[in-house]
Protein backbone atom coordinates (compact mmCIF):
# COMPACT_ATOMS: atom_id res chain seq x y z
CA UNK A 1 -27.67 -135.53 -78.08
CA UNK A 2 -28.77 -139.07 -78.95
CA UNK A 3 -26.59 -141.19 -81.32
CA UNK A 4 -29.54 -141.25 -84.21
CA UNK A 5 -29.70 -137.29 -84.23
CA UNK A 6 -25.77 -137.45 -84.39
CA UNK A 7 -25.77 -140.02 -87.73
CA UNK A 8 -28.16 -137.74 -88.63
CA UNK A 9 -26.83 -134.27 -88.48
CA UNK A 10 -23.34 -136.45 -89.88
CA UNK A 11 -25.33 -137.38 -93.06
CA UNK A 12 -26.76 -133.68 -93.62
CA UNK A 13 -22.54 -132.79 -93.39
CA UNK A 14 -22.35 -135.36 -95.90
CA UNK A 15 -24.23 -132.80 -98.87
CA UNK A 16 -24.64 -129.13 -98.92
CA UNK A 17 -28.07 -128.21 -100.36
CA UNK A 18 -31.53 -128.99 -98.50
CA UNK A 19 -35.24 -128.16 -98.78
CA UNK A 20 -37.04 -125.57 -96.08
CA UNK A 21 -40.38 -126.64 -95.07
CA UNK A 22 -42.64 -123.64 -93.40
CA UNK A 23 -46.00 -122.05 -93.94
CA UNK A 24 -45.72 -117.91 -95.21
CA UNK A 25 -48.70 -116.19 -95.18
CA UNK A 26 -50.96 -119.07 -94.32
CA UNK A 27 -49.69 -121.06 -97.11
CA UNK A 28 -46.88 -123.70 -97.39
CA UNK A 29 -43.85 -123.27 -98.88
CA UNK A 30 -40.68 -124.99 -99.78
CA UNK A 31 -37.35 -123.42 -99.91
CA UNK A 32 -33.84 -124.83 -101.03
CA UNK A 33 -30.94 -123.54 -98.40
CA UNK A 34 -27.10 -124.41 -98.54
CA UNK A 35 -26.16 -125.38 -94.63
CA UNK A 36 -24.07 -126.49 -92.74
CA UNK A 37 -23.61 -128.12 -89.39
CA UNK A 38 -22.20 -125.83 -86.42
CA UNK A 39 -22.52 -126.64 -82.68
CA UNK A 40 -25.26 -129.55 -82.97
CA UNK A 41 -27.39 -126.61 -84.80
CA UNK A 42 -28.36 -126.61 -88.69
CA UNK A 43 -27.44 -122.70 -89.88
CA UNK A 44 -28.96 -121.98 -93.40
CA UNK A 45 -28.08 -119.14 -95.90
CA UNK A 46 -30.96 -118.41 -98.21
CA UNK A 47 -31.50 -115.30 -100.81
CA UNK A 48 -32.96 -112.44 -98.17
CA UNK A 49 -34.75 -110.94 -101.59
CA UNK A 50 -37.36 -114.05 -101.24
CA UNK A 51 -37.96 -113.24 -97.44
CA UNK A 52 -38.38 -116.67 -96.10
CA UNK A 53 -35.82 -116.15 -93.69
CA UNK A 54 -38.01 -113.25 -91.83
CA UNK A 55 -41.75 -116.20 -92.16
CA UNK A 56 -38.93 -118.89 -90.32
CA UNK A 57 -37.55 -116.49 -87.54
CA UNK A 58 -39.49 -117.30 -84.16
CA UNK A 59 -41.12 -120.92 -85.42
CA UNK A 60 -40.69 -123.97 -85.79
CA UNK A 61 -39.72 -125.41 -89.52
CA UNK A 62 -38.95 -128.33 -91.11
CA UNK A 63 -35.77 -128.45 -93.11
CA UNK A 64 -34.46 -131.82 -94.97
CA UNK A 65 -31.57 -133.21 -97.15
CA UNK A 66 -31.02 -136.67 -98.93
CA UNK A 67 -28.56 -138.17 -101.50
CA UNK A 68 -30.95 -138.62 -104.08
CA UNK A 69 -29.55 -136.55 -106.69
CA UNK A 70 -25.88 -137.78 -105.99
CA UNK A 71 -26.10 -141.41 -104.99
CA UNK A 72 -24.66 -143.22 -102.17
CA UNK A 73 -20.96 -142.56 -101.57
CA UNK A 74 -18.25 -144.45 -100.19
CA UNK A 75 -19.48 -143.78 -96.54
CA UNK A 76 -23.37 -144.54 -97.75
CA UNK A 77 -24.32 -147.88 -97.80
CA UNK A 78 -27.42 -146.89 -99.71
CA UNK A 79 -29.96 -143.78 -100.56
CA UNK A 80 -30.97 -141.92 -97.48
CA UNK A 81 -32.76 -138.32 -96.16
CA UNK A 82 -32.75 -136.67 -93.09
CA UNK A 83 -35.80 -134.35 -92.01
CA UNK A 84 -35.96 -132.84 -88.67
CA UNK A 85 -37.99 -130.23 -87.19
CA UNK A 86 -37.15 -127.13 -84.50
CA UNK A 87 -37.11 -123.64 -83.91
CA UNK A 88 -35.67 -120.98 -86.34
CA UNK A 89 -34.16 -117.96 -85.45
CA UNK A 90 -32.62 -115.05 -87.73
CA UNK A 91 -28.17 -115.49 -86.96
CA UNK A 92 -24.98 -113.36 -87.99
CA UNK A 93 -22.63 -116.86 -88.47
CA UNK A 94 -19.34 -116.44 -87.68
CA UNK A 95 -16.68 -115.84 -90.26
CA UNK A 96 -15.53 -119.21 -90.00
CA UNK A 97 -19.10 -120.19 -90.89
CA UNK A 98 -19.13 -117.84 -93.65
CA UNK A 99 -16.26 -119.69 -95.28
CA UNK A 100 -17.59 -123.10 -94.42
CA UNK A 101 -20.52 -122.02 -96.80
CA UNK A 102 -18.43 -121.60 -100.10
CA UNK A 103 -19.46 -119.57 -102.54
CA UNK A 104 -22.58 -117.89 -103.04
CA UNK A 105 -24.80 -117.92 -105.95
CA UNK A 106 -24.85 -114.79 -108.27
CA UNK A 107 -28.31 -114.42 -108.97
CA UNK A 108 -31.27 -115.96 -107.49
CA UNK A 109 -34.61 -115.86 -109.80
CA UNK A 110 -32.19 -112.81 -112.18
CA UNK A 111 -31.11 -110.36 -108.97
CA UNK A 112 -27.88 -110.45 -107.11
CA UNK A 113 -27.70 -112.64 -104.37
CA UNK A 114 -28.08 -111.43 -100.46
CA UNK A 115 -27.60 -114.06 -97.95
CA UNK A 116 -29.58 -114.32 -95.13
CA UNK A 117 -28.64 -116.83 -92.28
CA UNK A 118 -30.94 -119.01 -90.05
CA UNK A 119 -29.79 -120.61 -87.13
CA UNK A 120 -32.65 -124.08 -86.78
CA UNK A 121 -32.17 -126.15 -83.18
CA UNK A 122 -33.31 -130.08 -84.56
CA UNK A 123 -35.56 -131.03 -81.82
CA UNK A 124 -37.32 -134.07 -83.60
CA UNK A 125 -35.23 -135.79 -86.01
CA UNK A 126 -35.94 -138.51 -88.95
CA UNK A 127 -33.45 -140.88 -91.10
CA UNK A 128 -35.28 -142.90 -93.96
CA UNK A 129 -32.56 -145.20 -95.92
CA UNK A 130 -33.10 -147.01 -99.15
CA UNK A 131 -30.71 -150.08 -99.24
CA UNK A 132 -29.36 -150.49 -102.66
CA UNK A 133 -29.39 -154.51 -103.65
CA UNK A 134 -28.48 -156.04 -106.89
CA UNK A 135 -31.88 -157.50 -108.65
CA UNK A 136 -32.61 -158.88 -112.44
CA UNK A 137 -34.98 -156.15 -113.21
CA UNK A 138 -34.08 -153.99 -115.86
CA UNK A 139 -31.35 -151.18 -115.36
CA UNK A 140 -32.07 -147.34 -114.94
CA UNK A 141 -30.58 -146.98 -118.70
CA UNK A 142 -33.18 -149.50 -120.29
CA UNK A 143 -36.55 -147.75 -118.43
CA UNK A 144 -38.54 -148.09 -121.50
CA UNK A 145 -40.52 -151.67 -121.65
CA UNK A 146 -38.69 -154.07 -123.66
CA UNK A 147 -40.83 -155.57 -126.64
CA UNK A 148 -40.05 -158.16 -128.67
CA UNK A 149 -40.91 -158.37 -133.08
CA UNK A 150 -43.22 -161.48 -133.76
């Protein structure tokens, strides 16, 4: 595997929810999964009540992560997402993977959670970083213009 998709998949271990990109009855949709990285694969667990696990198994998907929400840490030296693209297919994880997950939600959209896994093989894979410099502009706590009383 080539160093980039490496620093990538690293970076997607770095935070543990991501957004599912496929198409579901001839319409796109997007799909938040927890993952995690096993064996140079990305496995997802989703709700299996939504059935986006049974569109992804057999194609090829688009699944993607960032820092956004979080911020850089200590390993970050700015704001950065990861997107890659491969197959899906349907996977039991191990129990080790199981654990690695964490805990599950309790409800998804007011019914009890049931996790379905996907197993997706990153065949084409994209890093975009924002580098974070100091500037005089104003500060994300003072967004609103500044005016000044004549």
């Amino acid at each position: 595997m080539p160093s980039e998709d490496l620093h990538a998949l690293d970076l997607l271990g770095r935070v543990a929810y991501g957004r599912l990109a496929t198409s579901m009855r001839a319409l796109p949709i997007l799909a938040v999964a927890r993952h995690i990285v096993a064996d140079g694969r990305v496995v997802l667990r989703m709700h299996e009540g939504l059935g986006y696990h049974d569109a992804c198994d057999g194609t090829v998907v688009a699944y993607g992560a960032d820092n956004y929400n979080t911020g850089p840490s200590e390993d970050d030296e700015g704001l950065w997402s990861v997107q890659f693209t491969g197959p899906a297919r349907i996977v039991r994880p191990t129990p080790g993977q199981r654990e690695r997950f964490g805990a599950a939600p309790a409800l998804v959209n007011g019914e009890p959670f049931a996790p379905a896994y996907l197993a997706v093989a990153p065949h084409f894979v994209t890093v975009h970083t924002l580098g974070l410099h100091a500037h005089s502009g104003p500060s994300r706590k003072s967004a609103e213009p500044q005016r000044s009383v004549i």
